[in-house]
C-alpha atoms as a PDB file:
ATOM      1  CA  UNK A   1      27.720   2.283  68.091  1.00  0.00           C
ATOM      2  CA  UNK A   2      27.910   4.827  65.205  1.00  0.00           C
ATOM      3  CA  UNK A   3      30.404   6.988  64.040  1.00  0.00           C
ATOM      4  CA  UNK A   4      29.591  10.390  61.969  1.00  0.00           C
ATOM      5  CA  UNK A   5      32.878  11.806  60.207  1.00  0.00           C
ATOM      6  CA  UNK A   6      32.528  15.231  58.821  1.00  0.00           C
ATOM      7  CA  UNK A   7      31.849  15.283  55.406  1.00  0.00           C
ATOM      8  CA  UNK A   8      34.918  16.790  53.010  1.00  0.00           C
ATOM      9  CA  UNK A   9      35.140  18.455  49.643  1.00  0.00           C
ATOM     10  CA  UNK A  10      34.299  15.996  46.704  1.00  0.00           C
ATOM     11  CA  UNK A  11      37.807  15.862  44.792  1.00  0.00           C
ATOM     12  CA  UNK A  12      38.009  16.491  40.916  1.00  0.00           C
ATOM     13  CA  UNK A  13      38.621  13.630  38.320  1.00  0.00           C
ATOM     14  CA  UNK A  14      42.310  13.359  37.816  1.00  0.00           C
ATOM     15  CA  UNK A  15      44.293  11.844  34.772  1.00  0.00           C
ATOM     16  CA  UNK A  16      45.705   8.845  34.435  1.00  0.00           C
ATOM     17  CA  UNK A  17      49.666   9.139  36.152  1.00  0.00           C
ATOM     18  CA  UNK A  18      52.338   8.294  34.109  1.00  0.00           C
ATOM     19  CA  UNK A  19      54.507   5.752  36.605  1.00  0.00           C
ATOM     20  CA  UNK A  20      58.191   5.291  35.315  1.00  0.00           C
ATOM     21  CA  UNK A  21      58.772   2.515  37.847  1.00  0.00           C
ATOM     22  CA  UNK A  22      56.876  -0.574  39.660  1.00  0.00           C
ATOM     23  CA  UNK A  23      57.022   1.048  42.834  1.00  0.00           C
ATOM     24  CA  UNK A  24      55.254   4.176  41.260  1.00  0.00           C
ATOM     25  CA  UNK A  25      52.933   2.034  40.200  1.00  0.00           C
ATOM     26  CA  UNK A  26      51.821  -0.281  43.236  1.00  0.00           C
ATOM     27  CA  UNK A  27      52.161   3.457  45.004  1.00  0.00           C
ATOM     28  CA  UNK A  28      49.503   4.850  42.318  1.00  0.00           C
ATOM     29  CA  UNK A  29      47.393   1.888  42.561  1.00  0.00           C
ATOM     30  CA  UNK A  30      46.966   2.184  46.540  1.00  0.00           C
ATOM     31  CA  UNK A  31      50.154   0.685  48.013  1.00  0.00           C
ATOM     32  CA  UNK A  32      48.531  -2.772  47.018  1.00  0.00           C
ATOM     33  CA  UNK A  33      50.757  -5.540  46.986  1.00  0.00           C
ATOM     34  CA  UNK A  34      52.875  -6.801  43.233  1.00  0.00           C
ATOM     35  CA  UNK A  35      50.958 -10.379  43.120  1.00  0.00           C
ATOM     36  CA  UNK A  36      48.144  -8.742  42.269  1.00  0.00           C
ATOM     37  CA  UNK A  37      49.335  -6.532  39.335  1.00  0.00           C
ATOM     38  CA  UNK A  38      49.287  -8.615  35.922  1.00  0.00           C
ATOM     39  CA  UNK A  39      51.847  -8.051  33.195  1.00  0.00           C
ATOM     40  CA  UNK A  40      50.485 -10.318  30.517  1.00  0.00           C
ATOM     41  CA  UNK A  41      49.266  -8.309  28.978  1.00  0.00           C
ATOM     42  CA  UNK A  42      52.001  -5.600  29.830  1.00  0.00           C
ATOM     43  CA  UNK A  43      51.335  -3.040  31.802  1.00  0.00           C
ATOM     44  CA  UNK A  44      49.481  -0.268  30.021  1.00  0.00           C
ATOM     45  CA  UNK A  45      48.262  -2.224  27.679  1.00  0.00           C
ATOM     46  CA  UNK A  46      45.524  -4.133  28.301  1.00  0.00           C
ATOM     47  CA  UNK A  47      42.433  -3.865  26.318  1.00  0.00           C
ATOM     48  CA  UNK A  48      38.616  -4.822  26.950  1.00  0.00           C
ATOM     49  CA  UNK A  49      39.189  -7.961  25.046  1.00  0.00           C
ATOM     50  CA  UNK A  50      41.889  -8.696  27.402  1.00  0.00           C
ATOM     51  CA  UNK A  51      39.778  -7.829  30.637  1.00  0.00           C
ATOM     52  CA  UNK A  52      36.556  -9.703  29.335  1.00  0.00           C
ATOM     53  CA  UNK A  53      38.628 -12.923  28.679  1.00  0.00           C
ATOM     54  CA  UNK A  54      40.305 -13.008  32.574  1.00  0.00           C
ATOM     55  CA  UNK A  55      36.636 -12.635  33.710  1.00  0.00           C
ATOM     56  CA  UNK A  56      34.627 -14.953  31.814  1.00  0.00           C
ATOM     57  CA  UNK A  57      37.079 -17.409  30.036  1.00  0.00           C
ATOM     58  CA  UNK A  58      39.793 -17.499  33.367  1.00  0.00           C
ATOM     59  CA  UNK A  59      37.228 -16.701  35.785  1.00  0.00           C
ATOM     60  CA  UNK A  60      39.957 -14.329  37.503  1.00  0.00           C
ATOM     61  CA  UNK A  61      38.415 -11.342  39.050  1.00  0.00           C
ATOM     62  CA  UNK A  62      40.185  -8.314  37.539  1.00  0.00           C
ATOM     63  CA  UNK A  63      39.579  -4.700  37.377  1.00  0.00           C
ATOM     64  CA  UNK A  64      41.428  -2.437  34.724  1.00  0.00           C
ATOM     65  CA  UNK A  65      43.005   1.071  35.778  1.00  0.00           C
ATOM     66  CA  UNK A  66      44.618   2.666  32.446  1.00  0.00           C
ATOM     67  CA  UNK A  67      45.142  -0.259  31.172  1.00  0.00           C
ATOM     68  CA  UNK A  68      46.661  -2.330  33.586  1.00  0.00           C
ATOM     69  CA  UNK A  69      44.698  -5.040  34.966  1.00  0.00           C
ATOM     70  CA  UNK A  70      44.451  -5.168  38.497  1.00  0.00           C
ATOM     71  CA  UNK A  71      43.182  -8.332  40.225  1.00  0.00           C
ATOM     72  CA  UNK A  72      40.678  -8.461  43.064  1.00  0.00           C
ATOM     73  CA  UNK A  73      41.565 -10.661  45.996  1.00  0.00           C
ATOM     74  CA  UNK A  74      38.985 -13.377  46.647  1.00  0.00           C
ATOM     75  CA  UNK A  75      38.115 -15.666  49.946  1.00  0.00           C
ATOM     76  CA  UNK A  76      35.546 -17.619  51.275  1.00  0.00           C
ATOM     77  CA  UNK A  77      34.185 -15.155  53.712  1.00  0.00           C
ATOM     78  CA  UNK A  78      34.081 -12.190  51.249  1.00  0.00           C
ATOM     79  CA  UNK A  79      32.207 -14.686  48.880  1.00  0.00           C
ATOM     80  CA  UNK A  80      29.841 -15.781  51.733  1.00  0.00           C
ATOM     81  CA  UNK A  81      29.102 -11.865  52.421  1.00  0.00           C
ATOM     82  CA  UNK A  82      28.805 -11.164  48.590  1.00  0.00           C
ATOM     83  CA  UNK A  83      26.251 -13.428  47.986  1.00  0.00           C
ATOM     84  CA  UNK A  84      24.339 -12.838  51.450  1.00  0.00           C
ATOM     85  CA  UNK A  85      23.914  -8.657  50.784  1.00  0.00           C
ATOM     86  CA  UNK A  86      23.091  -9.768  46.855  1.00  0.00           C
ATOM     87  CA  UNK A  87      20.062 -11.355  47.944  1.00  0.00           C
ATOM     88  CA  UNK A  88      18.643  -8.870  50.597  1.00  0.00           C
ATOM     89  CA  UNK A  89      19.648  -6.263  48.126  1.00  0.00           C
ATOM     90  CA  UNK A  90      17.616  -8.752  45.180  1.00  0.00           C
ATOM     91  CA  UNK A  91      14.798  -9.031  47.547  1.00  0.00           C
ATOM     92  CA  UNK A  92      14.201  -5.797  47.788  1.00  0.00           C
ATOM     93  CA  UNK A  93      15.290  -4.025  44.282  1.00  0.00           C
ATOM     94  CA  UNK A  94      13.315  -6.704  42.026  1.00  0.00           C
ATOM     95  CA  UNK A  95      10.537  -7.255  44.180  1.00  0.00           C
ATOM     96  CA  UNK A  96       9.383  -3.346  43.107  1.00  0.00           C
ATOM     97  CA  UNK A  97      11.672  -3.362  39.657  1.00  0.00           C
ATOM     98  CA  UNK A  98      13.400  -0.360  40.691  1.00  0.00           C
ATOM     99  CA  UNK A  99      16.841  -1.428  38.705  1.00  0.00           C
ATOM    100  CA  UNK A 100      19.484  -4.365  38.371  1.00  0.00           C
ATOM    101  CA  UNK A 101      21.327  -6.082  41.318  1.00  0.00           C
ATOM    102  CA  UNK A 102      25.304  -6.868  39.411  1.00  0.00           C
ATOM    103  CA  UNK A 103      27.644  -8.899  41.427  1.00  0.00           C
ATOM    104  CA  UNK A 104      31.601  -8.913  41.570  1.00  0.00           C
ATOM    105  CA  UNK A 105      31.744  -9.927  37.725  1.00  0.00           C
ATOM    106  CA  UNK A 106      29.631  -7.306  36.830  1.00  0.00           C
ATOM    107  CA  UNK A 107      31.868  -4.709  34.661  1.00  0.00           C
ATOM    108  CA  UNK A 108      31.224  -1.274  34.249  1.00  0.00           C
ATOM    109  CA  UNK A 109      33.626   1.163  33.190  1.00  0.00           C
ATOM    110  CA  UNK A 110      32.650   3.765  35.884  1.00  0.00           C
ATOM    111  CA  UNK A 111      35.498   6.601  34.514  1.00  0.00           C
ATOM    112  CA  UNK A 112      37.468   6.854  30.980  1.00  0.00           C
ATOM    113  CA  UNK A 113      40.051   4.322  31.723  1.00  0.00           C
ATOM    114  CA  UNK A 114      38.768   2.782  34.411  1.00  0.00           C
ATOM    115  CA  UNK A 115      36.581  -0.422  35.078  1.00  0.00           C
ATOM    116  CA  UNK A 116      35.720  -1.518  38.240  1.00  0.00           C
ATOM    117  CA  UNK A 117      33.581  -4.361  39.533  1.00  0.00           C
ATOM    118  CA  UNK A 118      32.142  -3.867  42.637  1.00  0.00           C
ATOM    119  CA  UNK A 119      31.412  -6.861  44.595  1.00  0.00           C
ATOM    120  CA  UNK A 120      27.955  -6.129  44.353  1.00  0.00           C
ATOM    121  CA  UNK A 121      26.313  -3.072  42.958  1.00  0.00           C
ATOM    122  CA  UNK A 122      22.215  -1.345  42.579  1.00  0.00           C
ATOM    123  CA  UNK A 123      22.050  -0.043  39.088  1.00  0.00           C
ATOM    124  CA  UNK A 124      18.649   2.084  38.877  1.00  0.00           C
ATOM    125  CA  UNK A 125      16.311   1.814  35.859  1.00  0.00           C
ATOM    126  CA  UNK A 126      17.022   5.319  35.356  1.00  0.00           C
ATOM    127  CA  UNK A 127      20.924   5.538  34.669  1.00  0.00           C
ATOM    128  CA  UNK A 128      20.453   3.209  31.925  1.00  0.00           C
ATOM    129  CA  UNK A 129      19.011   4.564  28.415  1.00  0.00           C
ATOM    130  CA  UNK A 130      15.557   3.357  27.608  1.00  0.00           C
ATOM    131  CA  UNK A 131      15.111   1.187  30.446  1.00  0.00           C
ATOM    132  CA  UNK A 132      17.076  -2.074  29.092  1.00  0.00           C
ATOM    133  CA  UNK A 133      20.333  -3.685  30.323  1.00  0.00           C
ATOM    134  CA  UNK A 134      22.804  -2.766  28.229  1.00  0.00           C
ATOM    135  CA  UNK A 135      23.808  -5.184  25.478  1.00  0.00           C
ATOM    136  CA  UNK A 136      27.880  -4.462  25.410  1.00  0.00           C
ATOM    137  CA  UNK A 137      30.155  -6.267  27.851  1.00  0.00           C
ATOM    138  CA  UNK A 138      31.415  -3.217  29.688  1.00  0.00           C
ATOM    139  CA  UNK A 139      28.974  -0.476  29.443  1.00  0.00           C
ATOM    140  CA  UNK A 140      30.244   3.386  30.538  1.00  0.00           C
ATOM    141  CA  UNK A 141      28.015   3.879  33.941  1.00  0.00           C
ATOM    142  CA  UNK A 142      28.408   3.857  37.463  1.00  0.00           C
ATOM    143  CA  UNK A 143      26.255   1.956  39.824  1.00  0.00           C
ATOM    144  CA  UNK A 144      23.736   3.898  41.951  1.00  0.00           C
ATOM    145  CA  UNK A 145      24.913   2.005  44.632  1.00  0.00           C
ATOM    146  CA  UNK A 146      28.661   0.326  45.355  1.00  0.00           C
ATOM    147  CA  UNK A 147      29.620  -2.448  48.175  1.00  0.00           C
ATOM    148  CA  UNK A 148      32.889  -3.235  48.325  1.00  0.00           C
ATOM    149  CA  UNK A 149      33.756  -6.491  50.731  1.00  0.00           C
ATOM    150  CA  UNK A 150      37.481  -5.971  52.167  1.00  0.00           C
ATOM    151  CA  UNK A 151      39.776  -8.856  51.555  1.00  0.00           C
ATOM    152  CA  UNK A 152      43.366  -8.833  53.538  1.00  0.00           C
ATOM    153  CA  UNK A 153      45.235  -7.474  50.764  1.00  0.00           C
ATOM    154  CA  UNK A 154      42.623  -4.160  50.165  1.00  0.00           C
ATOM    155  CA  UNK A 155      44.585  -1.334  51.679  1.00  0.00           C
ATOM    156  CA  UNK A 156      43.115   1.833  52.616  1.00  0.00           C
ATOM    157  CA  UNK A 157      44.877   3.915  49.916  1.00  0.00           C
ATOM    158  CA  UNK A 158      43.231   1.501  47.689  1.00  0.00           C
ATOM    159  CA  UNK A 159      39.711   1.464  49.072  1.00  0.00           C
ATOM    160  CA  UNK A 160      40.229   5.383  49.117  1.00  0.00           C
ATOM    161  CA  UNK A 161      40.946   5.707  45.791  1.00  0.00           C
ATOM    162  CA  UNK A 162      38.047   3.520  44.655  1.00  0.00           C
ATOM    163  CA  UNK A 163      35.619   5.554  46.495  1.00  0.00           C
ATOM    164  CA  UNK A 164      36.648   8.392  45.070  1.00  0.00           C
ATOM    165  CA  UNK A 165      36.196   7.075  40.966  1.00  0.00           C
ATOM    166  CA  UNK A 166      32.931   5.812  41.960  1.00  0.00           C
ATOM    167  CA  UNK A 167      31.241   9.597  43.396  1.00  0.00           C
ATOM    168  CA  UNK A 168      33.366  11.189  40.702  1.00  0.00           C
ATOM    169  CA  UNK A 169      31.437   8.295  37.811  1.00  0.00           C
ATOM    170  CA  UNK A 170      28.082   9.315  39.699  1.00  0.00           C
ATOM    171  CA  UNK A 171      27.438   6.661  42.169  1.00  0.00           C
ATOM    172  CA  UNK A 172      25.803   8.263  45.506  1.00  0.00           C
ATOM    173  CA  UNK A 173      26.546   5.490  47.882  1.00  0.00           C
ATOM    174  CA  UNK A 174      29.395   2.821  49.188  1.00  0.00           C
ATOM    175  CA  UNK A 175      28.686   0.331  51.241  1.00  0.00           C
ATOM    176  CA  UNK A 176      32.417  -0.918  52.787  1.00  0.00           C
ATOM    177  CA  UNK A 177      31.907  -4.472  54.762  1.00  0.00           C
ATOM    178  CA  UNK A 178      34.536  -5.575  57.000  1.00  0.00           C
ATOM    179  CA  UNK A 179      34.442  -9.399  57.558  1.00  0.00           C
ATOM    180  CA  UNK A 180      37.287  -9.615  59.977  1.00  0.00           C
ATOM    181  CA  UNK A 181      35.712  -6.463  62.229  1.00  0.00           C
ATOM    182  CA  UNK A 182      32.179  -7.365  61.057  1.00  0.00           C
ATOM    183  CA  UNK A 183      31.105  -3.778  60.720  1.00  0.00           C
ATOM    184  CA  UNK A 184      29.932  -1.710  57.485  1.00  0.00           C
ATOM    185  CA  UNK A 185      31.158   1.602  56.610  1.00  0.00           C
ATOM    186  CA  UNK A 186      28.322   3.901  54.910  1.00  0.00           C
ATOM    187  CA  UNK A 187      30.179   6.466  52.824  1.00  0.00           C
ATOM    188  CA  UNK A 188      27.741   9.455  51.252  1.00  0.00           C
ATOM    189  CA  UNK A 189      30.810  10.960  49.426  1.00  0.00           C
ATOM    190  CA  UNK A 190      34.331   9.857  49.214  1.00  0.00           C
ATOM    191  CA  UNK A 191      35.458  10.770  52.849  1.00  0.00           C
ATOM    192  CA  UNK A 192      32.020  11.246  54.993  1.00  0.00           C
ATOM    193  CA  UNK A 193      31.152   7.987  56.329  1.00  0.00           C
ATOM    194  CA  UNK A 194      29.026   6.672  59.549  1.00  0.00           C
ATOM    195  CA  UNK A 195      30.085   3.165  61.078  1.00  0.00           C
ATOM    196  CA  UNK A 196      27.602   0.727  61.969  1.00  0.00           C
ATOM    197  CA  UNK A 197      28.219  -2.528  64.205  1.00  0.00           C
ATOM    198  CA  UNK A 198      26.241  -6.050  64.407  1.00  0.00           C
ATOM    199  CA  UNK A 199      23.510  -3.921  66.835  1.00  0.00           C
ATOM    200  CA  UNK A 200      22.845  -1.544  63.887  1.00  0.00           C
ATOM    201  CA  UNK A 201      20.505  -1.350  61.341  1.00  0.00           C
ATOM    202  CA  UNK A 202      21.575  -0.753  57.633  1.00  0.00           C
ATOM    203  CA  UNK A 203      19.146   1.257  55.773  1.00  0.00           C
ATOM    204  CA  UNK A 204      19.278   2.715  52.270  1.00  0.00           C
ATOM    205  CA  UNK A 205      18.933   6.077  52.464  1.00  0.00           C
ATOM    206  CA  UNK A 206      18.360   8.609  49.626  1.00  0.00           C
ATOM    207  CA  UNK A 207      19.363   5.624  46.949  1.00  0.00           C
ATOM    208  CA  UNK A 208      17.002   2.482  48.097  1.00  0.00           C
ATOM    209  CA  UNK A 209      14.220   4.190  50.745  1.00  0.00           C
ATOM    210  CA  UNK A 210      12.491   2.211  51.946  1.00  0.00           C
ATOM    211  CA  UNK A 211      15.292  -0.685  52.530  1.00  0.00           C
ATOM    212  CA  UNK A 212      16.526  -1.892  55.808  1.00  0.00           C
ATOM    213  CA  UNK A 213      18.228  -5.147  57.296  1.00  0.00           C
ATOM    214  CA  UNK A 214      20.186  -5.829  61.146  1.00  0.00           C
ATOM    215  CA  UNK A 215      23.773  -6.338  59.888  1.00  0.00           C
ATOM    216  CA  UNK A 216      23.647  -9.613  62.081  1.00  0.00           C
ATOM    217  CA  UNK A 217      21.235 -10.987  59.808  1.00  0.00           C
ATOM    218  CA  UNK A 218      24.297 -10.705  57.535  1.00  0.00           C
ATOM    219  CA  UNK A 219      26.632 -11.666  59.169  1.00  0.00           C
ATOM    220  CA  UNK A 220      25.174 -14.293  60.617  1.00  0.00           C
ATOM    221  CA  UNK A 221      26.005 -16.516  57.512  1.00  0.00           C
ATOM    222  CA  UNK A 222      29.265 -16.678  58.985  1.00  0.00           C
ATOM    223  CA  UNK A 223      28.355 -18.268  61.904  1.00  0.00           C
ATOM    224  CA  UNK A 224      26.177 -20.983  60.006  1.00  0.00           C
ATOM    225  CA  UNK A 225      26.914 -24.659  61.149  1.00  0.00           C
ATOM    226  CA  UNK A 226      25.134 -27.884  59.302  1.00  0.00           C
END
């Protein structure tokens, strides 16, 4: 079964909120719970440095939003999904070289301020400046393509406010799986999305044509048994 919601205005880029209190904060953020909301370094203050060396040297997934570092939840299922869509998505993209295929420690600062990591992302050939991955940690673009895998602390305020940095960077899709409901949520701007099921067909539209899979085939590496 699909669902077509109306598409809405595209909002405009907005600056970064100055919070005087916690609960200002976790409200700006999305509503998302404390735990997740580092303060060493302090809040405001991380750098690149900082982010680079949760990432790689902690291996802590983090994202930073005006200098806070944010960190993403992680579980077995959301990996599982991750690395299933990365290699349909892999299949297809580097089979006909049409760009990269980044997964959720891929950084890109998609908005002044803001770096996000998507759990997986399509970065075309042509958003990137003479055809060669970028050499700096954290380069400034926005994937073509964004899927974000929805772990039990990702509230809607939050997935809502990711959605709308990544049309406002320049990406012109989000793919939003759902695990627990095992259904995808195809957004074409930040508030017009169609929902597909297990009997639906994912395809990729204006960004990948050409691409298709049966969301069961996905899913289905949740049902796998030895």
């Amino acid at each position: 079964m699909t669902t077509l919601l109306k598409p809405q205005p595209q909002p405009q880029p907005q600056p970064a909120k100055q919070c005087e209190t916690v609960e200002e904060l976790l409200r700006e953020l999305g509503d998302i719970p404390a735990s997740r909301v580092l303060i060493n370094p302090p809040i405001g203050m991380a750098t690149d440095a900082d982010l680079l060396r949760k990432v790689e040297v902690e291996h802590r997934l983090c994202e930073m939003v005006h200098g806070t570092l944010v960190e993403k939840p992680v579980g077995l299922h959301e990996g599982l999904l991750e690395a299933a869509i990365i290699t349909v998505l892999s299949n297809f993209v580097l089979a006909r070289n049409l760009g990269l295929v980044g997964s959720a420690s891929t950084t890109m600062r998609i908005l002044p301020g803001i770096v996000r990591l998507p759990d997986v992302s399509f970065i075309s050939w042509q958003q990137i400046p003479g055809g060669r991955i970028p050499q700096e940690p954290i380069p400034s673009l926005s994937p073509v393509l964004a899927v974000e895998v929805l772990s039990a602390t990702n509230t809607k305020r939050e997935m809502a406010r990711k959605r709308r940095e990544y049309f406002e960077g320049g990406t012109r899709a989000v793919w939003q799986f759902d695990p627990q409901t095992r259904r995808a949520e195809v957004f074409t701007s930040p508030e017009a999305s169609m929902i597909l099921t297990e009997a639906d067909t994912l395809d990729g539209g204006d960004v990948l044509p050409g691409f298709s899979v049966p969301l069961r085939e996905i899913f289905s590496i949740l049902d796998q048994t030895a």
